[in-house]
Protein backbone atom coordinates (compact mmCIF):
# COMPACT_ATOMS: atom_id res chain seq x y z
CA UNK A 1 -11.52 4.29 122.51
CA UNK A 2 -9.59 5.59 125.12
CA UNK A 3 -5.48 5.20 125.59
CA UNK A 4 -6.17 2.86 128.38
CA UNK A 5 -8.39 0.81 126.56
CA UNK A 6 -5.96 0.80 123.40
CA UNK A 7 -3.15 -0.83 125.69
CA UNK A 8 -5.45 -3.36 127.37
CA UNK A 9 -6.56 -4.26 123.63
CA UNK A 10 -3.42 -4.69 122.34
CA UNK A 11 -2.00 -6.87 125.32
CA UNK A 12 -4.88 -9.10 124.56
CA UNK A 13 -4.10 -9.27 120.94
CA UNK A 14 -0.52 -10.24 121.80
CA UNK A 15 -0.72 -12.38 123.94
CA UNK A 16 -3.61 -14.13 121.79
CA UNK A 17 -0.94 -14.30 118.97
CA UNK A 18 1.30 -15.70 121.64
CA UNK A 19 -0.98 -18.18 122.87
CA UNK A 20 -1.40 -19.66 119.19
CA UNK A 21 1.94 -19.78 118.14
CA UNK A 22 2.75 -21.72 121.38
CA UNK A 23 -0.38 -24.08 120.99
CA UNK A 24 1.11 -25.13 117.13
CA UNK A 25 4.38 -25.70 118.47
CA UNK A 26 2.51 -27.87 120.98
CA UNK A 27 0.29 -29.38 118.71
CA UNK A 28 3.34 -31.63 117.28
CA UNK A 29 2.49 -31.28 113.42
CA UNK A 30 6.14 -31.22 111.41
CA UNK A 31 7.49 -33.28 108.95
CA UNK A 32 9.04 -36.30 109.27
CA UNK A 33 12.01 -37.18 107.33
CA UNK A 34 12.50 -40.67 106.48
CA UNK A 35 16.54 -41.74 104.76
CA UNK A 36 17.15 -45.04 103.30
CA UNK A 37 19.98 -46.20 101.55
CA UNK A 38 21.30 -50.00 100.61
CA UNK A 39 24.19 -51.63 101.64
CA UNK A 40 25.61 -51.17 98.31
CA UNK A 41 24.76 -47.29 98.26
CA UNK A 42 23.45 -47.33 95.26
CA UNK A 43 19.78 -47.71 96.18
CA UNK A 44 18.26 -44.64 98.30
CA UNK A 45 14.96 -43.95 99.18
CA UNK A 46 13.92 -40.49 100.79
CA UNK A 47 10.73 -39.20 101.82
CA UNK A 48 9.25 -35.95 104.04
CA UNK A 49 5.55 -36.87 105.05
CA UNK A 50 3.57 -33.76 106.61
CA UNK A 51 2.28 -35.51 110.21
CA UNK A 52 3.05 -39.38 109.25
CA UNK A 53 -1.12 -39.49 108.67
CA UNK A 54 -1.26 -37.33 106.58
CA UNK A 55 0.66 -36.74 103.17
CA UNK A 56 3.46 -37.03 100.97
CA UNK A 57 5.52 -33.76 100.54
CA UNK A 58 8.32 -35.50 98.78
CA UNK A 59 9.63 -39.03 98.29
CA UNK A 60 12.63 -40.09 95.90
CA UNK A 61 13.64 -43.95 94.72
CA UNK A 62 16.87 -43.48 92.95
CA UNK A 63 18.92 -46.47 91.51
CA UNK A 64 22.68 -46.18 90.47
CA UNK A 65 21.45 -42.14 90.25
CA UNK A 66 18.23 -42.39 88.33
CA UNK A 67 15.16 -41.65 89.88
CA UNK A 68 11.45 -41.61 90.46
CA UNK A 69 10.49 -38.69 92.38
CA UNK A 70 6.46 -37.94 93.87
CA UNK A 71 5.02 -34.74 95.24
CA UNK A 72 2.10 -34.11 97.43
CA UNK A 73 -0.21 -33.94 93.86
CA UNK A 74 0.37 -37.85 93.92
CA UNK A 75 -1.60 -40.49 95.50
CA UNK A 76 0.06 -41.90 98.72
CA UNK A 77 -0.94 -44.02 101.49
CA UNK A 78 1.13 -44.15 104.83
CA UNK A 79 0.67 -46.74 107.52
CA UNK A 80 2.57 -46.13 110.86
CA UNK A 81 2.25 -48.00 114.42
CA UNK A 82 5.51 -47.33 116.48
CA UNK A 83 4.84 -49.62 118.85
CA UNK A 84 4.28 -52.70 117.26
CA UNK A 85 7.43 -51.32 114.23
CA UNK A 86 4.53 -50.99 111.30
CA UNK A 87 5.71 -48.67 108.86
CA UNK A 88 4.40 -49.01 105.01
CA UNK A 89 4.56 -46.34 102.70
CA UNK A 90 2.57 -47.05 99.24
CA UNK A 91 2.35 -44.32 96.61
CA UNK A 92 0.71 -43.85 92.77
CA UNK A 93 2.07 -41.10 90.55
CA UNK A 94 -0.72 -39.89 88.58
CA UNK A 95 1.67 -40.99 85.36
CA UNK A 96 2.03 -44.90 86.79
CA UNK A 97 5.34 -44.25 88.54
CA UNK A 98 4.80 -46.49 92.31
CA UNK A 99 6.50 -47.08 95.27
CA UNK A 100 6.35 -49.72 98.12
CA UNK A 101 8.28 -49.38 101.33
CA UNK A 102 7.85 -51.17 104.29
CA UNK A 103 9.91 -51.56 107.29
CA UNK A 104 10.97 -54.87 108.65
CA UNK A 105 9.54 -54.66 112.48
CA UNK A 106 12.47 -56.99 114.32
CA UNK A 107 14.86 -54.39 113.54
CA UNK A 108 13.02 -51.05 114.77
CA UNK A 109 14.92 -49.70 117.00
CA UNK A 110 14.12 -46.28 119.26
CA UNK A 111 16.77 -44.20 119.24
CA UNK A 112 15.07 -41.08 120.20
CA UNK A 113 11.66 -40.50 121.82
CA UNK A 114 10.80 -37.11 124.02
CA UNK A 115 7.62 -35.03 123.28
CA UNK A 116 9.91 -32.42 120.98
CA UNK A 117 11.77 -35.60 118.70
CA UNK A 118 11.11 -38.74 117.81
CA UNK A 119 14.34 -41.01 115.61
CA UNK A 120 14.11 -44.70 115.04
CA UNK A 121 16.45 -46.94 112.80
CA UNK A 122 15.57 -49.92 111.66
CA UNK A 123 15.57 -51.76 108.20
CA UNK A 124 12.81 -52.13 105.70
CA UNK A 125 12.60 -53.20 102.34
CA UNK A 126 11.35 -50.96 98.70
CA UNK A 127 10.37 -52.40 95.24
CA UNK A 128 8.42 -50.10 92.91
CA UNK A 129 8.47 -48.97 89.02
CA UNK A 130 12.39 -49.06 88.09
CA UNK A 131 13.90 -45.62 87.52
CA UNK A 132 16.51 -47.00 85.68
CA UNK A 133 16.13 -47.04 81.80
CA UNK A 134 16.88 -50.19 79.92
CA UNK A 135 16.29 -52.50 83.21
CA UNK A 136 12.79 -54.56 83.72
CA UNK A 137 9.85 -52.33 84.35
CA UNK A 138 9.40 -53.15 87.86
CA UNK A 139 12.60 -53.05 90.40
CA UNK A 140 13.68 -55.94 92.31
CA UNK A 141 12.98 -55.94 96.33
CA UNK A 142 16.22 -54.07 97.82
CA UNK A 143 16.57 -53.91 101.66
CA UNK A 144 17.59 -50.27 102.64
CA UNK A 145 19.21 -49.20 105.83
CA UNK A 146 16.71 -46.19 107.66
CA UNK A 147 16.46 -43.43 110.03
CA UNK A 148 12.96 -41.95 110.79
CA UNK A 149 13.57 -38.63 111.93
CA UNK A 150 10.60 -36.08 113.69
CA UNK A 151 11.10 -32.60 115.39
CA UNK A 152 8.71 -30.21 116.99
């Protein structure tokens, strides 16, 4: 292979490389961050789900500081429909740990929504195993305060 050849090979490669780095930012696959917290502030509920079809990476339910926490080895299903306000987020720790979360659709509002971010608020409501020790073994239903939050 020739010098000239070498250069036209390597401009390919690069701009290749360019081309697919470009195409994932375009793509739109990120995490989206989801923050909860009660009135009271001492309920919180936090979650990152990798491309809101897909899975968990983390999700926290803390009570008055103790918590329940669930990784992407647990079992979690995620149903999401912007434009009607569906959001329901239901995992299974493989140890019995669970979480409901759904969001109450009269209060979704769209604070944000351009190709590159995406941030709603709205309320929604969690009940799940009780992190607390000493209480009941299942929580009671708390309403949470929410921002949805998604960036290219």
């Amino acid at each position: 292979m020739n010098k000239k050849q070498l250069i036209v090979s390597l401009i390919i490669l690069f701009s290749l490389v360019i081309f697919f780095i470009v195409f994932q930012a375009w793509a739109g696959s990120n995490t989206y961050c989801i923050k909860c917290k009660s009135g009271t502030g001492r309920t919180v509920f936090n979650a990152d789900i990798w491309d809101i079809s897909s899975e968990i990476e983390k999700a926290e339910f803390s009570i008055d500081g103790e918590k329940n926490t669930w990784t992407n080895k647990d079992k979690a299903h995620v149903v999401w429909d912007a434009d009607n306000g569906v959001f329901t987020i239901y995992i299974t720790g493989k140890d019995g740990p669970y979480v409901v979360f759904w969001a109450i659709p009269s209060t979704f509002k769209i604070i944000i929504d351009t190709y590159q971010r995406q941030k709603y608020e709205f309320k929604a409501n969690i009940h799940g195993t009780e992190p607390r020790k000493h209480k009941d073994l299942l929580s009671p239903t708390i309403e949470l305060y929410c921002t949805f939050d998604y960036e290219v």
